[in-house]
N, C-alpha and C. Protein backbone atom coordinates (compact mmCIF):
# COMPACT_ATOMS: atom_id res chain seq x y z
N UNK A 1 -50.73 62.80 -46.69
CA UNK A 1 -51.27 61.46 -46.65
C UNK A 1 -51.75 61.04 -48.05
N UNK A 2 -52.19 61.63 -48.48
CA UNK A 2 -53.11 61.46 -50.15
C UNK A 2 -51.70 61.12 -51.10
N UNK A 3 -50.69 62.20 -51.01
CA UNK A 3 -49.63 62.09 -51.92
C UNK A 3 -48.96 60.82 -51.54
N UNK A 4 -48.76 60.45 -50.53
CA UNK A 4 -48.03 59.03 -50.21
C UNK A 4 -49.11 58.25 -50.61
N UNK A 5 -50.56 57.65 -50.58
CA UNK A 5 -51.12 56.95 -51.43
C UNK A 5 -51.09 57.09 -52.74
N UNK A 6 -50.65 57.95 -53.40
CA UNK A 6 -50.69 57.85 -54.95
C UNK A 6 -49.17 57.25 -55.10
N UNK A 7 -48.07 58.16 -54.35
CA UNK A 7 -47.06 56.86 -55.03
C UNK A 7 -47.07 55.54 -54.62
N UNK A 8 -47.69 55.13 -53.65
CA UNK A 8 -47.91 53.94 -53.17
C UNK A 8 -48.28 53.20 -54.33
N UNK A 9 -49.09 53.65 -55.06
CA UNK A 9 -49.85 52.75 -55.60
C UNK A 9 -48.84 52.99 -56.96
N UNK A 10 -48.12 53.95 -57.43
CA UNK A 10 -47.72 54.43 -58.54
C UNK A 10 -46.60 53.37 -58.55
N UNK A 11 -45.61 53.25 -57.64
CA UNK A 11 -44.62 52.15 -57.00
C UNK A 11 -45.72 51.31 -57.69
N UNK A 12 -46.45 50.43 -56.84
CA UNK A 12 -47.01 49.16 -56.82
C UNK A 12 -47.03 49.26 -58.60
N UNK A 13 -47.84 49.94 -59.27
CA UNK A 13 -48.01 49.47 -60.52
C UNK A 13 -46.67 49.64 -61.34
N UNK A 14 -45.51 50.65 -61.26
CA UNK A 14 -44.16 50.61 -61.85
C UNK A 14 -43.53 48.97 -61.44
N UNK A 15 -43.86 48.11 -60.47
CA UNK A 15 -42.94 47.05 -60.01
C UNK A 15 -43.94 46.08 -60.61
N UNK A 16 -44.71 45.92 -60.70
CA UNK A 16 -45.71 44.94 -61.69
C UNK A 16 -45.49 44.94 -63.24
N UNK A 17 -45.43 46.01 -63.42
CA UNK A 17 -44.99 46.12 -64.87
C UNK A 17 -43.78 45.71 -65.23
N UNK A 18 -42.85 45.91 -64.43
CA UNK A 18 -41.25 45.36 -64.48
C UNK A 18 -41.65 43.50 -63.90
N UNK A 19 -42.63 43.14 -63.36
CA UNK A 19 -42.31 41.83 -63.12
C UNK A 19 -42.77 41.62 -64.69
N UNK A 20 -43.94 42.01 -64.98
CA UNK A 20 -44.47 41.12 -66.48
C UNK A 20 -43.45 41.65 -67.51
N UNK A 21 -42.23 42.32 -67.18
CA UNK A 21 -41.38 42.37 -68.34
C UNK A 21 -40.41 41.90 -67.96
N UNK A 22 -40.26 40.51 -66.76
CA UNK A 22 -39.47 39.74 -66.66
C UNK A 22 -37.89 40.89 -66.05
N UNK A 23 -38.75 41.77 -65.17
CA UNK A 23 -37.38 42.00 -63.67
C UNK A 23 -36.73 43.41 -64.94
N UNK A 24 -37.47 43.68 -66.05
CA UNK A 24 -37.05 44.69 -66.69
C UNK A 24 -36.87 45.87 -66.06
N UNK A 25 -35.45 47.11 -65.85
CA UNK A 25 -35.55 48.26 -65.39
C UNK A 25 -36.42 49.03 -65.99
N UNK A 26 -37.36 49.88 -65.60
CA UNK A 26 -37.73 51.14 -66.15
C UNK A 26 -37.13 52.36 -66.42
N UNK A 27 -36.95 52.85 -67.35
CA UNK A 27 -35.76 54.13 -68.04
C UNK A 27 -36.70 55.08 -67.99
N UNK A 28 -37.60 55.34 -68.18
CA UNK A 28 -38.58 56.03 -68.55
C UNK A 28 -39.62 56.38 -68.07
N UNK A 29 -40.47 57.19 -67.79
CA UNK A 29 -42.41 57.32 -66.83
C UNK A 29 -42.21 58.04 -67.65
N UNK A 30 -43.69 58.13 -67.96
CA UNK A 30 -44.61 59.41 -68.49
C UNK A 30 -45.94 58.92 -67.58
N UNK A 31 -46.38 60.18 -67.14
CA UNK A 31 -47.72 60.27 -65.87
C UNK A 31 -48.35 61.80 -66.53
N UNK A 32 -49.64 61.80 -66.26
CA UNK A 32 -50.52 62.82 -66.66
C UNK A 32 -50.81 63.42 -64.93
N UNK A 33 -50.80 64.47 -64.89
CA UNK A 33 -51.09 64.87 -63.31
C UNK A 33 -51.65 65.95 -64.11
N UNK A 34 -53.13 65.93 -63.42
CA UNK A 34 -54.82 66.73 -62.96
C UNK A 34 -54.39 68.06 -62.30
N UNK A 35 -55.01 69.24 -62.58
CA UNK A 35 -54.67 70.20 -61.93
C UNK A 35 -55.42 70.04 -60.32
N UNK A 36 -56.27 69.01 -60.33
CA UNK A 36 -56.74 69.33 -59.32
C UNK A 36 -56.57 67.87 -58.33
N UNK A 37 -54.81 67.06 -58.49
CA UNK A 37 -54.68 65.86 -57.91
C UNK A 37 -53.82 66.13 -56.46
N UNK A 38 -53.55 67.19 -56.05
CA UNK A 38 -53.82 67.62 -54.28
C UNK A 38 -51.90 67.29 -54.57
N UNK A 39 -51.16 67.70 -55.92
CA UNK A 39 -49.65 67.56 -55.35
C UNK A 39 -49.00 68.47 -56.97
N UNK A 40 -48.39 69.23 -56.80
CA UNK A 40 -47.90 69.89 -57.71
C UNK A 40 -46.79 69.44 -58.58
N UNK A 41 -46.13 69.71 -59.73
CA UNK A 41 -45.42 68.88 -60.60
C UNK A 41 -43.42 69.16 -59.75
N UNK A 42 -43.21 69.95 -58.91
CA UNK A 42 -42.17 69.99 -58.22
C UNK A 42 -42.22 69.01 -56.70
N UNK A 43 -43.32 68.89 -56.37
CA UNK A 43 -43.28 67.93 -55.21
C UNK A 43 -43.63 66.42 -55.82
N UNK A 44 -44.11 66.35 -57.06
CA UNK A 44 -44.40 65.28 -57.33
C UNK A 44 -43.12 64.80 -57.60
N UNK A 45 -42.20 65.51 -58.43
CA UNK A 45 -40.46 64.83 -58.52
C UNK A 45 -40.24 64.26 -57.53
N UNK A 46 -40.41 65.48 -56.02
CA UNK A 46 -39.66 64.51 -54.99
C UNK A 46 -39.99 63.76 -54.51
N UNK A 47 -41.44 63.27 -54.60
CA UNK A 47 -41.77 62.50 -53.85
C UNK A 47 -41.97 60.91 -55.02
N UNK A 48 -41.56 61.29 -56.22
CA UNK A 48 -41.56 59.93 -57.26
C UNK A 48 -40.02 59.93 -56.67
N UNK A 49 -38.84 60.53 -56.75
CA UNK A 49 -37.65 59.92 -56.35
C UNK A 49 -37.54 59.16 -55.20
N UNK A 50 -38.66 59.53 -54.10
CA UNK A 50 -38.18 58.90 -52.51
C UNK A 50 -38.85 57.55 -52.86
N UNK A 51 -39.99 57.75 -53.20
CA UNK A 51 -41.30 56.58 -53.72
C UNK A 51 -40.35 55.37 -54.62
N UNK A 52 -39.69 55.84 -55.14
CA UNK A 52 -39.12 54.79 -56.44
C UNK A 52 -37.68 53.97 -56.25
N UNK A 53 -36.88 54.75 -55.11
CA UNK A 53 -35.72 54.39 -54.49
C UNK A 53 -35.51 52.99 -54.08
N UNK A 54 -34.95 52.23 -54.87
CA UNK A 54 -34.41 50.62 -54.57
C UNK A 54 -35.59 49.85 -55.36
N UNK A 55 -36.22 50.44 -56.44
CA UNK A 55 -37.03 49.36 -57.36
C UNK A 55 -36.69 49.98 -58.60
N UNK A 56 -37.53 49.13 -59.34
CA UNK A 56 -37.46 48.56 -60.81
C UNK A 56 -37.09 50.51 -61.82
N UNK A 57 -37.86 51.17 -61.10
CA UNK A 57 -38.04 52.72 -61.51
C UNK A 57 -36.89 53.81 -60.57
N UNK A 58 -35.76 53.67 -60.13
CA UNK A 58 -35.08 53.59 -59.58
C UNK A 58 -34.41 55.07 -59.90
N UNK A 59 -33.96 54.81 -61.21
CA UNK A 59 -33.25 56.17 -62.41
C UNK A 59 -34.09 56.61 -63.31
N UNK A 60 -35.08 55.88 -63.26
CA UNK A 60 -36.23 56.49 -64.57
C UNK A 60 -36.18 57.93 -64.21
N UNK A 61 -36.23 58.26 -65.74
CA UNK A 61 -36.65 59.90 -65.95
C UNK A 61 -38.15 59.53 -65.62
N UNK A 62 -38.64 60.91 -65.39
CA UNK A 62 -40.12 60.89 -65.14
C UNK A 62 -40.44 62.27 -66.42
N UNK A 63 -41.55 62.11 -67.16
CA UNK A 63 -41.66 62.88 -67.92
C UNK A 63 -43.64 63.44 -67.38
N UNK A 64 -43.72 64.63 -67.23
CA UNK A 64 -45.16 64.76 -66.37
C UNK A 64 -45.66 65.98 -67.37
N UNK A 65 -47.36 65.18 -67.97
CA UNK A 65 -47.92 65.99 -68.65
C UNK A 65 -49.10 66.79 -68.01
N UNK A 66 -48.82 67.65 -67.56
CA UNK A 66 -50.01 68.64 -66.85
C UNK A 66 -51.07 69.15 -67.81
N UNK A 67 -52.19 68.40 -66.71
CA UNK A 67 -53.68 68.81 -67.13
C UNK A 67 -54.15 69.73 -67.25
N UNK A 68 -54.40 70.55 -68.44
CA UNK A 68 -55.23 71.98 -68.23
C UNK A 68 -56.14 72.33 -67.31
N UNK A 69 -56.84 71.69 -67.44
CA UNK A 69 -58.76 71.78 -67.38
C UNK A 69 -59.19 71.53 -66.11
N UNK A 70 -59.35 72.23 -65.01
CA UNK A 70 -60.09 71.24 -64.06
C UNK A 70 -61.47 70.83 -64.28
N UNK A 71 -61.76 71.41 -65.59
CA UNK A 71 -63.20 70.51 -65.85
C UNK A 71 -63.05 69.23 -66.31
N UNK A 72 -61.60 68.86 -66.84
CA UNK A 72 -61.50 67.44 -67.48
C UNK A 72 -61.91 66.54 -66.22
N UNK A 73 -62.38 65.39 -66.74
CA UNK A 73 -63.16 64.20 -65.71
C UNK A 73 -61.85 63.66 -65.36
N UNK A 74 -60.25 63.61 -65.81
CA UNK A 74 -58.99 63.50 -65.08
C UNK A 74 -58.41 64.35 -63.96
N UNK A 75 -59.06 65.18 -63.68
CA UNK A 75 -58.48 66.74 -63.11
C UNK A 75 -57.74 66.07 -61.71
N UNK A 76 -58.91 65.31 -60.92
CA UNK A 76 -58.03 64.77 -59.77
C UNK A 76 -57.10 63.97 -59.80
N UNK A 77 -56.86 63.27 -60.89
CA UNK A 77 -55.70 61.82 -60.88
C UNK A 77 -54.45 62.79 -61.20
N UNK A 78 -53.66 61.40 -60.95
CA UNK A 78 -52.50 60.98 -61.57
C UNK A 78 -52.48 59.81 -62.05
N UNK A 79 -52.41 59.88 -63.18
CA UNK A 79 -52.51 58.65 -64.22
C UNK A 79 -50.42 58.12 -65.00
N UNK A 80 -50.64 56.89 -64.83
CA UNK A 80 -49.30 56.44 -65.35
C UNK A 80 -49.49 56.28 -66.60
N UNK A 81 -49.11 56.78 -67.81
CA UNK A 81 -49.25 56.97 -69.14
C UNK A 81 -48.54 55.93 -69.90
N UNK A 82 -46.87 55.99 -69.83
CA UNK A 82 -46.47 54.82 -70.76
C UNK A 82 -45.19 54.74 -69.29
N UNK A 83 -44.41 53.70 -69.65
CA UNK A 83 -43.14 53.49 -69.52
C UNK A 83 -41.91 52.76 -70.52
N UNK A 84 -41.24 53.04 -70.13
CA UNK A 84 -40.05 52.48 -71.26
C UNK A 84 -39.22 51.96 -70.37
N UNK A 85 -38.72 50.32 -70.73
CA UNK A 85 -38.12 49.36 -69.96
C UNK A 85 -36.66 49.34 -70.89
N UNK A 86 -35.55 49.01 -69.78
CA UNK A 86 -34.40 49.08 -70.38
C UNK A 86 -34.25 47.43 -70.14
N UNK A 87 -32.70 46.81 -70.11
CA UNK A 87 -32.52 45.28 -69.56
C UNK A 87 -33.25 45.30 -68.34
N UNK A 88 -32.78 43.95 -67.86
CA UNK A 88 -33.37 43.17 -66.71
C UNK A 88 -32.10 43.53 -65.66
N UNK A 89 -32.36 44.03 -64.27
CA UNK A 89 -31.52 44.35 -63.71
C UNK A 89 -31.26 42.79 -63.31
N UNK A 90 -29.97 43.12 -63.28
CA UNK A 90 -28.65 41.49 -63.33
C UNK A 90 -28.18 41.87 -61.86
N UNK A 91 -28.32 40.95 -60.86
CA UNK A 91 -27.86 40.97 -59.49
C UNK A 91 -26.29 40.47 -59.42
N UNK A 92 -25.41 40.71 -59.45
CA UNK A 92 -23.95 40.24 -59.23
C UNK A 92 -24.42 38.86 -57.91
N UNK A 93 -23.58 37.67 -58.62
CA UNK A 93 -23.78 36.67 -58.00
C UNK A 93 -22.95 36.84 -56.90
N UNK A 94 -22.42 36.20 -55.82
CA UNK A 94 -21.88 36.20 -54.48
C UNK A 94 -20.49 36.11 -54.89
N UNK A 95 -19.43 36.17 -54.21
CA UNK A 95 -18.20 35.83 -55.05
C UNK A 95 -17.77 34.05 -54.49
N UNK A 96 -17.37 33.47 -55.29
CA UNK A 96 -17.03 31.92 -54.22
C UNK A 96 -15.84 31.84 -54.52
N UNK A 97 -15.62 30.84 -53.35
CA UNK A 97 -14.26 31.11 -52.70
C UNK A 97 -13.93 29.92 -53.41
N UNK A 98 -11.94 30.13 -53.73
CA UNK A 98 -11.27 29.37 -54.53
C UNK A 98 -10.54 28.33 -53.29
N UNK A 99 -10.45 27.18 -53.70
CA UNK A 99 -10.00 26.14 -52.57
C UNK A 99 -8.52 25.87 -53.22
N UNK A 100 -7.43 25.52 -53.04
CA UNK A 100 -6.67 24.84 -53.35
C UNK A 100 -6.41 23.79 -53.24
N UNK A 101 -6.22 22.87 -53.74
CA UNK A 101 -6.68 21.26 -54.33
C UNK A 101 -5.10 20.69 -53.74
């Protein structure tokens, strides 16, 4: 339950960031994950691939910097660090149909 609220929200803020960069793909995550944020850096892959499937973060690499310290005051998060935006995903228009005149 906890891990599906963090990508919840990880989603929510990857698709905000792609709106204020005008529908820009994301190529890129970098996220800091806490030794002590209740999801390990192999379940966190899978669950950023299921989480990210049909938005803006779609193919992004995910690049994940693990927290030493559980004394750091980060230990429980997962924090979204940077991203790197590629173009604007371009929707193929409909095809229209040719009439003969």
């Amino acid at each position: 339950m906890h891990e599906e609220a963090l990508m919840r929200d990880l989603r929510r803020k990857v698709e905000e960031l792609s709106r204020g960069a005008g529908g820009a793909a994301i190529l890129r995550a970098s996220v800091a994950l806490g030794p002590l944020a209740h999801v390990d850096e192999p379940r966190l892959r899978q669950l950023w691939a299921r989480a990210m499937a049909g938005g803006p973060a779609e193919a992004a690499v995910l690049e994940v910097e693990l927290l030493p310290s559980p004394t750091d005051p980060r230990a429980a998060s997962l924090l979204l660090r940077t991203v790197t935006f590629g173009p604007a995903a371009v929707r193929p228009s409909p095809p229209s149909s040719v009439r003969d005149g």
